[in-house]
PDB file of N, CA and C in Angstrom:
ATOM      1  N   UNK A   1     -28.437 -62.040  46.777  1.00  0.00           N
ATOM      2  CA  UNK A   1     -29.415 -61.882  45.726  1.00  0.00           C
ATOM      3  C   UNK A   1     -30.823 -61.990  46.309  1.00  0.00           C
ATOM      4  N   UNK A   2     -31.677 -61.271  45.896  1.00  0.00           N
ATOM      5  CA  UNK A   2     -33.380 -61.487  45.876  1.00  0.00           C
ATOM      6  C   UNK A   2     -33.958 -63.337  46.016  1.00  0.00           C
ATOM      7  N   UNK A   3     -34.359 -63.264  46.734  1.00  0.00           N
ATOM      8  CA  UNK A   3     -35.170 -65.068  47.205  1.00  0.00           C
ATOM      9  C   UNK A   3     -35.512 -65.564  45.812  1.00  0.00           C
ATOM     10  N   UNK A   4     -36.778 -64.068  45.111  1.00  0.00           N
ATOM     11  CA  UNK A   4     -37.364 -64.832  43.629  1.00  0.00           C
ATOM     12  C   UNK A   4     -36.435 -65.098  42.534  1.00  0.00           C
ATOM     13  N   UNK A   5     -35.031 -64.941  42.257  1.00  0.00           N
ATOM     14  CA  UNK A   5     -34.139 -64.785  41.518  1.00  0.00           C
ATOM     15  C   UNK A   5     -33.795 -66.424  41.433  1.00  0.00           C
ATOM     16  N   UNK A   6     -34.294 -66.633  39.936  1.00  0.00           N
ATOM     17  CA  UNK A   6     -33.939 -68.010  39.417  1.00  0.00           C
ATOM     18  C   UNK A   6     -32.846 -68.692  39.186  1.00  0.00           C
ATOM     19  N   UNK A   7     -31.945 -70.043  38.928  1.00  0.00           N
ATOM     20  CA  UNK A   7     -30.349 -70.041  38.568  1.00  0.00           C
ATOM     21  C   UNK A   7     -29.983 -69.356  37.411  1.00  0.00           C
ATOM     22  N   UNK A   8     -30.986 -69.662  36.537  1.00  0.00           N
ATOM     23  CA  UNK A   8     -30.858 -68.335  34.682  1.00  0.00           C
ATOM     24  C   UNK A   8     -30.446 -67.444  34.729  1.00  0.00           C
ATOM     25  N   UNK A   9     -31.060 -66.554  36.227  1.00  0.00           N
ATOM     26  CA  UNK A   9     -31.362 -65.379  36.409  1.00  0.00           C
ATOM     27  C   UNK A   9     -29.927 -64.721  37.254  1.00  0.00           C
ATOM     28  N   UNK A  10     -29.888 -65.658  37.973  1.00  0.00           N
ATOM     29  CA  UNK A  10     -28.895 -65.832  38.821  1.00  0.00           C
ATOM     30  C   UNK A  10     -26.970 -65.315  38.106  1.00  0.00           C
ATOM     31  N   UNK A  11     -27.391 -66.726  37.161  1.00  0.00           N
ATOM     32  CA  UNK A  11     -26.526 -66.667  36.064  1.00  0.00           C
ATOM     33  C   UNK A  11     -25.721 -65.079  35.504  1.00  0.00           C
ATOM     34  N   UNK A  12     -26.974 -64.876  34.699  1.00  0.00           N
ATOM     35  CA  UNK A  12     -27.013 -63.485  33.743  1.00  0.00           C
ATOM     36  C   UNK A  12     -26.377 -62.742  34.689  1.00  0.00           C
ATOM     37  N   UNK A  13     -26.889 -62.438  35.811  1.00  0.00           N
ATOM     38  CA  UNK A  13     -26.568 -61.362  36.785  1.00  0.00           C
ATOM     39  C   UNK A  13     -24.465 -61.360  37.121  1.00  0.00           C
ATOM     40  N   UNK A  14     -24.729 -62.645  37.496  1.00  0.00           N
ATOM     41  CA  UNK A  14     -23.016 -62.924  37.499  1.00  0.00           C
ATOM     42  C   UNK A  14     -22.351 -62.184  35.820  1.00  0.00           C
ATOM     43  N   UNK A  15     -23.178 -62.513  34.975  1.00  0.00           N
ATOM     44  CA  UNK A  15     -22.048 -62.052  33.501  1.00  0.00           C
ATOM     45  C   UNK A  15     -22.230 -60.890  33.571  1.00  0.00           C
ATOM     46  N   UNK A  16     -23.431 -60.156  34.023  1.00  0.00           N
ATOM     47  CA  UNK A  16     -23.545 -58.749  33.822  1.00  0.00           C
ATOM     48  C   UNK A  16     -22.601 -57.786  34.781  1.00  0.00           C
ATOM     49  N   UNK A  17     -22.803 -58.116  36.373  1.00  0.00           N
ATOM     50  CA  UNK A  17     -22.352 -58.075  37.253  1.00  0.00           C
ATOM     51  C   UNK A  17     -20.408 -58.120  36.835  1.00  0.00           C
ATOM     52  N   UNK A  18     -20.263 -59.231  36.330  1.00  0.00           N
ATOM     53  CA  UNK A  18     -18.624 -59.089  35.477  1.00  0.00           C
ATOM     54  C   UNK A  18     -18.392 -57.983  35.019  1.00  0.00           C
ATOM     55  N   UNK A  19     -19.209 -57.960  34.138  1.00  0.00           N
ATOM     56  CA  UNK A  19     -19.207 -56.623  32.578  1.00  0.00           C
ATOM     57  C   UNK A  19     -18.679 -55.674  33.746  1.00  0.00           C
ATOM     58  N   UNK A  20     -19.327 -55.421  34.633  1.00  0.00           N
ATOM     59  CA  UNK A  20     -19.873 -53.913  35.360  1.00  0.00           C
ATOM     60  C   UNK A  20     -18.304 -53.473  35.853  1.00  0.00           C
ATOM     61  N   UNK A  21     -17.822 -54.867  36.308  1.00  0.00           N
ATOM     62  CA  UNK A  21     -16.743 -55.138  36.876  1.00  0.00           C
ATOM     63  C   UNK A  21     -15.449 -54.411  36.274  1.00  0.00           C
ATOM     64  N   UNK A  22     -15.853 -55.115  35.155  1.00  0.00           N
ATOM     65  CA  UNK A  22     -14.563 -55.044  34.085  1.00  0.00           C
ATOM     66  C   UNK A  22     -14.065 -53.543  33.607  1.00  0.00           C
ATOM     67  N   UNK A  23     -16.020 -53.091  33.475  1.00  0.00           N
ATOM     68  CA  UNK A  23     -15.988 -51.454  32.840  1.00  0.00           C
ATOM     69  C   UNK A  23     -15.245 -50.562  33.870  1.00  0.00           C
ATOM     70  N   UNK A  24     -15.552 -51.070  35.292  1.00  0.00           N
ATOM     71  CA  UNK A  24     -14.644 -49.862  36.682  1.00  0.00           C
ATOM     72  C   UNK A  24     -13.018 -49.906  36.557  1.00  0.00           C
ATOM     73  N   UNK A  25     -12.861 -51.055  36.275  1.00  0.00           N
ATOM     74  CA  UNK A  25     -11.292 -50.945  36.400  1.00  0.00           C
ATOM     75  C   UNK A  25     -10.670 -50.479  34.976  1.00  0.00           C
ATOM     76  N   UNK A  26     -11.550 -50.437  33.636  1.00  0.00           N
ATOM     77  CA  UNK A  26     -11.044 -49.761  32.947  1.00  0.00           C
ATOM     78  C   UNK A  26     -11.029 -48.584  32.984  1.00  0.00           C
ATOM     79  N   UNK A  27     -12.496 -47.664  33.866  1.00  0.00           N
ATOM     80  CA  UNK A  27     -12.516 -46.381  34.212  1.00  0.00           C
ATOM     81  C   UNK A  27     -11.358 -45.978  35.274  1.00  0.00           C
ATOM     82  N   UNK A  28     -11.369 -46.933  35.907  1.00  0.00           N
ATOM     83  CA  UNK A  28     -10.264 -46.039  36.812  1.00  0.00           C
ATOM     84  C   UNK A  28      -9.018 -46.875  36.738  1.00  0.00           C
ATOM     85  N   UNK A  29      -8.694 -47.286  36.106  1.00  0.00           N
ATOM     86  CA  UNK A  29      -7.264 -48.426  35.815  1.00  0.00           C
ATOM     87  C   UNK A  29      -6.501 -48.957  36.787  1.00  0.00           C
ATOM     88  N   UNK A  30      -8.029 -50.071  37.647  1.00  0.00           N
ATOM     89  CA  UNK A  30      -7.052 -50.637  38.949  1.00  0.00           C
ATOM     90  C   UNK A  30      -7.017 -51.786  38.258  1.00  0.00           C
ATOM     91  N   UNK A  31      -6.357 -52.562  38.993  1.00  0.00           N
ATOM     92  CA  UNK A  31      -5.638 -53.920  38.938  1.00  0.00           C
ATOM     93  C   UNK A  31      -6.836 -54.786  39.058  1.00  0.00           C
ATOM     94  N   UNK A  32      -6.289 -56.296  38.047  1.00  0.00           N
ATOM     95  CA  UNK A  32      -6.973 -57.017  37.857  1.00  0.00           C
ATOM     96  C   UNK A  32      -7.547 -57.960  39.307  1.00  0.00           C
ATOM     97  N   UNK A  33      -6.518 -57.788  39.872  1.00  0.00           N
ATOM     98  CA  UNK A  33      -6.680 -59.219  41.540  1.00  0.00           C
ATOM     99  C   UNK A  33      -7.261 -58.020  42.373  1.00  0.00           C
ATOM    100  N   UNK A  34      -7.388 -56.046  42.234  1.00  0.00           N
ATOM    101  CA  UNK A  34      -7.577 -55.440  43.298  1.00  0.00           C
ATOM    102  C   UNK A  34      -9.230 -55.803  43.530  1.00  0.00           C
ATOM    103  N   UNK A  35      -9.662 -55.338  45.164  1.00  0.00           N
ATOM    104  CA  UNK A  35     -10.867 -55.789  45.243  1.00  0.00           C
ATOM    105  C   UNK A  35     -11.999 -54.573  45.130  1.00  0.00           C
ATOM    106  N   UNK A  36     -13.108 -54.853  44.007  1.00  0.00           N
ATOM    107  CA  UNK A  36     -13.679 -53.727  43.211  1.00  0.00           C
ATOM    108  C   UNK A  36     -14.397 -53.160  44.329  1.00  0.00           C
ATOM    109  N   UNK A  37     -14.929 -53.518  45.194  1.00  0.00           N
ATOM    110  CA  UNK A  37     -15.870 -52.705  45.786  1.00  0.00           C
ATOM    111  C   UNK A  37     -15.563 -51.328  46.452  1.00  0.00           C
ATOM    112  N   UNK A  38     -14.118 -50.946  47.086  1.00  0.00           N
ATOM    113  CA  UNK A  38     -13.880 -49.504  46.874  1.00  0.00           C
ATOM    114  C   UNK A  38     -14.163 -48.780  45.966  1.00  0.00           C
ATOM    115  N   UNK A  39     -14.064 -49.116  44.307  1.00  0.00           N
ATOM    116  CA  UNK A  39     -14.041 -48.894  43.350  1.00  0.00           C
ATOM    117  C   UNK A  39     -15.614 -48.601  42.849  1.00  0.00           C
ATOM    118  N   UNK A  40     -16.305 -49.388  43.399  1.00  0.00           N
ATOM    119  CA  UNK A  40     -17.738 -49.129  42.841  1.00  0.00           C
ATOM    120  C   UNK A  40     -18.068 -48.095  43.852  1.00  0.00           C
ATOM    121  N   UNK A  41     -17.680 -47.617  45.045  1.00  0.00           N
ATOM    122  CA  UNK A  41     -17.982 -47.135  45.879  1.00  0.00           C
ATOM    123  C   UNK A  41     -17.547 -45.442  45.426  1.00  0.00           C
ATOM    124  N   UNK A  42     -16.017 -45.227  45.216  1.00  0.00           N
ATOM    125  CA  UNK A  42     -15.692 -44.277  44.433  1.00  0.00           C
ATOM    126  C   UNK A  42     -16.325 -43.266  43.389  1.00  0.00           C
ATOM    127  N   UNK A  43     -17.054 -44.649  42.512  1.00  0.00           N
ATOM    128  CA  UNK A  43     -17.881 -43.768  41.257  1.00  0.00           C
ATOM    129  C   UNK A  43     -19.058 -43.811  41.511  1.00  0.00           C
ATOM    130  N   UNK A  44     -19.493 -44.352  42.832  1.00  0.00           N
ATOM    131  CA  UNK A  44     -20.929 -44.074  43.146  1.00  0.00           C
ATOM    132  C   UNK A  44     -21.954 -44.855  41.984  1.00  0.00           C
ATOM    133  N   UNK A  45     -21.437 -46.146  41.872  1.00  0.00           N
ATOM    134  CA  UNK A  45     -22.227 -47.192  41.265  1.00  0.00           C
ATOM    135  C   UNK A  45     -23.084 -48.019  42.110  1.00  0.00           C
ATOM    136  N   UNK A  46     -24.096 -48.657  41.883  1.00  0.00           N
ATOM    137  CA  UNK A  46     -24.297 -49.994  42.512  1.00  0.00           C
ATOM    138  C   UNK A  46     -23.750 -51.042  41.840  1.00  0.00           C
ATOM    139  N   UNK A  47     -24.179 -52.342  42.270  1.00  0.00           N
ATOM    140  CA  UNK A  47     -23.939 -53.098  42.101  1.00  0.00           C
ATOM    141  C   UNK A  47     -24.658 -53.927  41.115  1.00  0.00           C
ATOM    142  N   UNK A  48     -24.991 -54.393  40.140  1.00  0.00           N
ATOM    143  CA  UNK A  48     -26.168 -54.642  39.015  1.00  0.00           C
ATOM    144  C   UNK A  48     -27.429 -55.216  39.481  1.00  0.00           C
ATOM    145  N   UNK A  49     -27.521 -55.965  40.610  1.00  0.00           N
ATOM    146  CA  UNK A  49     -28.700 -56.664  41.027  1.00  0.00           C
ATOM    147  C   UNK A  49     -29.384 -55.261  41.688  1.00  0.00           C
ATOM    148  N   UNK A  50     -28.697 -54.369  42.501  1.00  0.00           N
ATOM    149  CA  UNK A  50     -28.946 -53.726  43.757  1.00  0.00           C
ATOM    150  C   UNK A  50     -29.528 -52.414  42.464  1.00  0.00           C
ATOM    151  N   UNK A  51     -29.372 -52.248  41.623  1.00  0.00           N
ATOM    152  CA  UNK A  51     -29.644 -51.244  40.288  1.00  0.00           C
ATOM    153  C   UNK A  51     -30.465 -51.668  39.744  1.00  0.00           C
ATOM    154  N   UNK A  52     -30.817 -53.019  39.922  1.00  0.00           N
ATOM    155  CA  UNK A  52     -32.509 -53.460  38.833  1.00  0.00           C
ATOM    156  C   UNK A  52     -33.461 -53.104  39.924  1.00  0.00           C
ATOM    157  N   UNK A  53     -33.001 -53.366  41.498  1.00  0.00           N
ATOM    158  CA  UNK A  53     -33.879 -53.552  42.460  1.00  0.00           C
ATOM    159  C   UNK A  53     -33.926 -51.700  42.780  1.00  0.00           C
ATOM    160  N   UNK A  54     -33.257 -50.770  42.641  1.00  0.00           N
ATOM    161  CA  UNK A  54     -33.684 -49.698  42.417  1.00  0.00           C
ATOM    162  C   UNK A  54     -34.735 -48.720  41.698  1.00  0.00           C
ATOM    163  N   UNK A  55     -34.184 -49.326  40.038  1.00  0.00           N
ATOM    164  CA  UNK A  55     -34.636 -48.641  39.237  1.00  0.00           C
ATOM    165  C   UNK A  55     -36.407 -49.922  39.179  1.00  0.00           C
ATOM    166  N   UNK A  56     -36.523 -50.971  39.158  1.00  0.00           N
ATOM    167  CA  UNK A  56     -38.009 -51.306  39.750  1.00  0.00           C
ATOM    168  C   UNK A  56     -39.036 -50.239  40.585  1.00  0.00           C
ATOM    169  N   UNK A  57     -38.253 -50.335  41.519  1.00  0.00           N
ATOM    170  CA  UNK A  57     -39.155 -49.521  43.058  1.00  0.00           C
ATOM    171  C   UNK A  57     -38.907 -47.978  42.262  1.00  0.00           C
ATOM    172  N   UNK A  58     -37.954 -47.123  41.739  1.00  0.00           N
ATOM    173  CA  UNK A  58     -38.302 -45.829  41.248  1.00  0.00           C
ATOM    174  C   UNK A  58     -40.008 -45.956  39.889  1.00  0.00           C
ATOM    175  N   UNK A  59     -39.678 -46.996  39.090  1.00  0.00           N
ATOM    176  CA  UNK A  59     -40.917 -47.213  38.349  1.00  0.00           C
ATOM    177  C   UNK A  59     -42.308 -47.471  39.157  1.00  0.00           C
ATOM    178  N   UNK A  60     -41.929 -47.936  39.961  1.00  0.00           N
ATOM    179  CA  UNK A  60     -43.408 -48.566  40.588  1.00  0.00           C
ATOM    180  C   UNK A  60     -44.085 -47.355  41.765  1.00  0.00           C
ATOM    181  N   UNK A  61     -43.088 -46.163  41.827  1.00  0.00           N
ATOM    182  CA  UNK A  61     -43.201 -45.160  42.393  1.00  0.00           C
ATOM    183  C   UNK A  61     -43.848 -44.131  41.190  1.00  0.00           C
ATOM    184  N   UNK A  62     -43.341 -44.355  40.335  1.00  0.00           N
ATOM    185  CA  UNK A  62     -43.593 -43.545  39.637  1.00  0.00           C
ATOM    186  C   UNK A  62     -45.308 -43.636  39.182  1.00  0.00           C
ATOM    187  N   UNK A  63     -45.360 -45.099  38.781  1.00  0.00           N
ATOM    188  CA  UNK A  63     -46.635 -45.598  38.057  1.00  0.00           C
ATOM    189  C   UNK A  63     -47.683 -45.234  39.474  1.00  0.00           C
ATOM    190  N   UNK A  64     -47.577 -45.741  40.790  1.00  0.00           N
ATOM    191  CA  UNK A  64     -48.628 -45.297  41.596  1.00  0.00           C
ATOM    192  C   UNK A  64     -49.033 -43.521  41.704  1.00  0.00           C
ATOM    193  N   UNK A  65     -47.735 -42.815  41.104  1.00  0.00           N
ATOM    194  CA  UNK A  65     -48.162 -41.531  41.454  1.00  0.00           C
ATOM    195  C   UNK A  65     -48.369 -40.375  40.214  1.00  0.00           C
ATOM    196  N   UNK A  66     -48.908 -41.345  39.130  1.00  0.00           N
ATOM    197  CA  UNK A  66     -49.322 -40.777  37.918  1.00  0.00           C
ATOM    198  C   UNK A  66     -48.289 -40.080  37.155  1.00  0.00           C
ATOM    199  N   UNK A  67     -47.016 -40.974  37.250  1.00  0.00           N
ATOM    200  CA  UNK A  67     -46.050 -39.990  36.540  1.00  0.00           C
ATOM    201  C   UNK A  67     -44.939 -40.840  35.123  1.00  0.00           C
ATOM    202  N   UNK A  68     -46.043 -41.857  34.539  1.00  0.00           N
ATOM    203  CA  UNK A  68     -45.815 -42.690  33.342  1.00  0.00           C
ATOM    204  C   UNK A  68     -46.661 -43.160  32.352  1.00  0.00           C
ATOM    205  N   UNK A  69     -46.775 -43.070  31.429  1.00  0.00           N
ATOM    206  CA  UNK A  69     -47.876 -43.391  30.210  1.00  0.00           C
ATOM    207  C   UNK A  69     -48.782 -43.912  31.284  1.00  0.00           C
ATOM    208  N   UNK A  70     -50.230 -44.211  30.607  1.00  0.00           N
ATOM    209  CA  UNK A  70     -50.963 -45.274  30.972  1.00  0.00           C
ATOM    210  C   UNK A  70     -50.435 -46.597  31.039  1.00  0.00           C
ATOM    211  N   UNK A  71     -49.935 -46.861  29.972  1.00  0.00           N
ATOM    212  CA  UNK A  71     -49.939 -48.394  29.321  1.00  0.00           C
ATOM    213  C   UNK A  71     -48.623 -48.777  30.703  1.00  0.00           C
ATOM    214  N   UNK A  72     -48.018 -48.170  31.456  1.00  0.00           N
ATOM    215  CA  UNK A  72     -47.373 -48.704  32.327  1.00  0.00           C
ATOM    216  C   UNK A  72     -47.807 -48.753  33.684  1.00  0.00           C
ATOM    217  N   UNK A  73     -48.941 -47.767  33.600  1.00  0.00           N
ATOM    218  CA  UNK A  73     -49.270 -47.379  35.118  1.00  0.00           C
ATOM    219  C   UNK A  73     -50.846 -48.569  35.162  1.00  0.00           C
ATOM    220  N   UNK A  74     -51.244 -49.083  34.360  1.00  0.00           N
ATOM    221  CA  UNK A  74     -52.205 -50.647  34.390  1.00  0.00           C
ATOM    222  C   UNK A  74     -51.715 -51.411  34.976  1.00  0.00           C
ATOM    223  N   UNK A  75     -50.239 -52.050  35.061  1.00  0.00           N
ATOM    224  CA  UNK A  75     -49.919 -52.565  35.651  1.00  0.00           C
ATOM    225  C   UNK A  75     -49.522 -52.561  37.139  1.00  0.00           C
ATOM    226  N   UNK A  76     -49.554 -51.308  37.733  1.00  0.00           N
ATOM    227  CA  UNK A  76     -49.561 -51.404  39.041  1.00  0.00           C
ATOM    228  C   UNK A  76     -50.441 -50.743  39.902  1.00  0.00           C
ATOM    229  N   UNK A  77     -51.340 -51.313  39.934  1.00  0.00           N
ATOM    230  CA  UNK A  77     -52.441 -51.309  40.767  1.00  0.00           C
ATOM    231  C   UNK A  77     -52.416 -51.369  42.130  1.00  0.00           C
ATOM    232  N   UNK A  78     -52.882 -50.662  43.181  1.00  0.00           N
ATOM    233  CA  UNK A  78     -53.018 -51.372  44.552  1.00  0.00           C
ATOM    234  C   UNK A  78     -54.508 -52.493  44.445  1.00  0.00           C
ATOM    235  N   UNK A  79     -54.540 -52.962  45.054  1.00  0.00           N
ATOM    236  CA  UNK A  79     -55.352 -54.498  45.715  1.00  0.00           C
ATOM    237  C   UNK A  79     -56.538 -53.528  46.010  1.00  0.00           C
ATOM    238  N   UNK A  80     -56.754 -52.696  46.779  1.00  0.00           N
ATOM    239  CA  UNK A  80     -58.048 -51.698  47.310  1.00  0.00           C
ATOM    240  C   UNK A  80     -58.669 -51.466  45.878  1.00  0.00           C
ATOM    241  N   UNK A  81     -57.762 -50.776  44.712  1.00  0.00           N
ATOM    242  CA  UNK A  81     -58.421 -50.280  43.880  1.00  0.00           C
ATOM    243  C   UNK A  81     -59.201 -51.090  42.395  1.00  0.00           C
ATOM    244  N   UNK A  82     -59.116 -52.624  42.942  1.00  0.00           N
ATOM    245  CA  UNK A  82     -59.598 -53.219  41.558  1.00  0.00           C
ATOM    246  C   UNK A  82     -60.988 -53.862  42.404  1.00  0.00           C
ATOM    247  N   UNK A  83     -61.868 -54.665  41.826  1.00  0.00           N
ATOM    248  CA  UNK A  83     -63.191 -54.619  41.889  1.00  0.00           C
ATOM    249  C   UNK A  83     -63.341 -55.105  43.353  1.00  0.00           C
ATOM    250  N   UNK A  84     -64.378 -54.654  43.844  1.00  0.00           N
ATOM    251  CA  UNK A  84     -64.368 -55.363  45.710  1.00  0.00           C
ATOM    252  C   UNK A  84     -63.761 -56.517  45.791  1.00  0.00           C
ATOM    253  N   UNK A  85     -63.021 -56.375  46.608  1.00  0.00           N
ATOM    254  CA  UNK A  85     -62.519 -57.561  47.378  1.00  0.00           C
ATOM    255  C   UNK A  85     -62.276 -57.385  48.988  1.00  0.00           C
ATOM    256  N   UNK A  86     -62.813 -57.957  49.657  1.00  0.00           N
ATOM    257  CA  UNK A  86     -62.532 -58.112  50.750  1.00  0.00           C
ATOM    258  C   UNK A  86     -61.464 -58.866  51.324  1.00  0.00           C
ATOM    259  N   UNK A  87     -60.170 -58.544  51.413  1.00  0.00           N
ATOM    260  CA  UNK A  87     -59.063 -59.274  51.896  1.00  0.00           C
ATOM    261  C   UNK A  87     -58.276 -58.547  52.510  1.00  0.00           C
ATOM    262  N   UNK A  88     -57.788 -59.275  53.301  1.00  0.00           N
ATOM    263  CA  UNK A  88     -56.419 -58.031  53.975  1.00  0.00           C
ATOM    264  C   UNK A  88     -55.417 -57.511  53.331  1.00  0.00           C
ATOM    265  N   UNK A  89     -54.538 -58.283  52.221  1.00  0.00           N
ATOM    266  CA  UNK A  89     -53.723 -57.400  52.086  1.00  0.00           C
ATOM    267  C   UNK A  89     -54.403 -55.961  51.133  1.00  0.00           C
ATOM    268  N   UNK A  90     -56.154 -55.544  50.879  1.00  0.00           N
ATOM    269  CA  UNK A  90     -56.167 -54.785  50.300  1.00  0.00           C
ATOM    270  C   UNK A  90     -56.189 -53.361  51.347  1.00  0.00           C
ATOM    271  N   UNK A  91     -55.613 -53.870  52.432  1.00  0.00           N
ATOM    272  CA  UNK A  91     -55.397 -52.715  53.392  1.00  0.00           C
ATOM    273  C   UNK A  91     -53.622 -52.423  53.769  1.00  0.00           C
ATOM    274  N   UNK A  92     -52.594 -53.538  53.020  1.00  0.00           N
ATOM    275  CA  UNK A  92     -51.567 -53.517  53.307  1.00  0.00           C
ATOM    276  C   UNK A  92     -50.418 -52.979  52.380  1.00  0.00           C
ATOM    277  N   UNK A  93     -51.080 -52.314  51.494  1.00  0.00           N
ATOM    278  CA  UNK A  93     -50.457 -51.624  50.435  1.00  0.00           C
ATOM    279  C   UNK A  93     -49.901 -52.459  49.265  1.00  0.00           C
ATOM    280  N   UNK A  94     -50.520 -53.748  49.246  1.00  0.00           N
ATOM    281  CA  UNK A  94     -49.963 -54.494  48.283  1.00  0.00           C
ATOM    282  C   UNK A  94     -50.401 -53.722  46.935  1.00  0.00           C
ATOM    283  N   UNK A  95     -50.049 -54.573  45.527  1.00  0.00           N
ATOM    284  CA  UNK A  95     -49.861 -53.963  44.299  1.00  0.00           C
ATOM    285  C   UNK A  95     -50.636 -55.960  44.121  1.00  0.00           C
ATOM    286  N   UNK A  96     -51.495 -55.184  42.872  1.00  0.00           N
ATOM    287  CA  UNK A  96     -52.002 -56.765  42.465  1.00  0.00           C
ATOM    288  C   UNK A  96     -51.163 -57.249  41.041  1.00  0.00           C
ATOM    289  N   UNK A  97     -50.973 -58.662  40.777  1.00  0.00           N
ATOM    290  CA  UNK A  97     -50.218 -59.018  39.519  1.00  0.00           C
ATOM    291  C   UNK A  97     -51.389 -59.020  37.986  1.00  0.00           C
ATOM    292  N   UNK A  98     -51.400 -58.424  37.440  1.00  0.00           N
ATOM    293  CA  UNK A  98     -52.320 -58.546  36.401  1.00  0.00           C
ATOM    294  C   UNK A  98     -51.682 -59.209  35.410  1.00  0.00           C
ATOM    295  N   UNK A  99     -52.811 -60.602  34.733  1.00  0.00           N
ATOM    296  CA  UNK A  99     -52.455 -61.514  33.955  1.00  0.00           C
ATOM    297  C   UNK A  99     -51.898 -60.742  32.347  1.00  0.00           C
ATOM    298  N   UNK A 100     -51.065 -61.718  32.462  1.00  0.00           N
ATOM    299  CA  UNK A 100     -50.577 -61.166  30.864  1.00  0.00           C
ATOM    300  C   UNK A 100     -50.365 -62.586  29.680  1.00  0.00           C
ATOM    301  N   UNK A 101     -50.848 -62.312  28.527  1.00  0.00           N
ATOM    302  CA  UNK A 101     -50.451 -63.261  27.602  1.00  0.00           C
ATOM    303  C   UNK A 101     -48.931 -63.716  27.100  1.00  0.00           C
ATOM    304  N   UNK A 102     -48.297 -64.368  27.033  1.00  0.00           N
ATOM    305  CA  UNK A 102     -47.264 -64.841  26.982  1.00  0.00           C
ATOM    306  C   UNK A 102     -46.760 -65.738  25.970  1.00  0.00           C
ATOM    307  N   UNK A 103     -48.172 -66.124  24.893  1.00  0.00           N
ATOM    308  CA  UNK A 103     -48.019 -67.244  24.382  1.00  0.00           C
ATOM    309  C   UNK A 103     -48.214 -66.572  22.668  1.00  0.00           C
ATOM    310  N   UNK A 104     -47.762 -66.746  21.945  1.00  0.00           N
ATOM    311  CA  UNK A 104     -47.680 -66.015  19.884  1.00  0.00           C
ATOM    312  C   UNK A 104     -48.606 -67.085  19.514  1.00  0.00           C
ATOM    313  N   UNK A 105     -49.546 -66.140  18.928  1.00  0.00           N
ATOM    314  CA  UNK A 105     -50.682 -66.902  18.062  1.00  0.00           C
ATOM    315  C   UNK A 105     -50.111 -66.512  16.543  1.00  0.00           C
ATOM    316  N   UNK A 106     -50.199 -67.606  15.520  1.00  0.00           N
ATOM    317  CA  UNK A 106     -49.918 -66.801  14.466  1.00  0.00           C
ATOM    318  C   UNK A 106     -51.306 -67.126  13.871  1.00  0.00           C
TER     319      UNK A 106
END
């Protein structure tokens, strides 16, 4: 799994990761003890972690190269392109984190 991946996170991934499990051997009706990874290999699946960490990097490809609403492409910025800063990684292709609210006012 990914370093930043929390135990919560961790968690979910195992039940989802199951699900994924469960759905191959009903698609192709192997055995419960057989070991899935031929099987994911067969239908040309990933694996659920290795599929978030895909479909991320296809978005974040997408958003640097003008090919998603606005409202998604704000969020990924390179480091060069927000107000001067002089630092290195704005020469290392980083992406900056822009703050977000998190908290319900009623």
């Amino acid at each position: 799994m990914h370093k930043f991946v929390n135990k919560v996170q961790t968690r979910l991934l195992k039940k989802l990761q199951a699900v994924q499990n469960a759905a191959d051997r009903v698609t192709t009706e192997t055995r419960k003890y057989d070991h899935i990874r031929p099987v994911l290999l067969e239908l040309h699946w990933l694996a659920v972690h290795k599929c978030i960490v895909y479909k991320v990097t296809v978005m974040v490809y997408q958003c640097l190269h003008g090919m998603v609403p606005p409202y998604l492409a704000i969020d990924c910025v390179p480091v060069n392109q927000r107000p001067p800063r002089h630092i290195r990684s704005a020469v290392s292709g980083c992406l900056t984190v822009t703050g977000t609210n998190t908290s319900l006012r009623t």
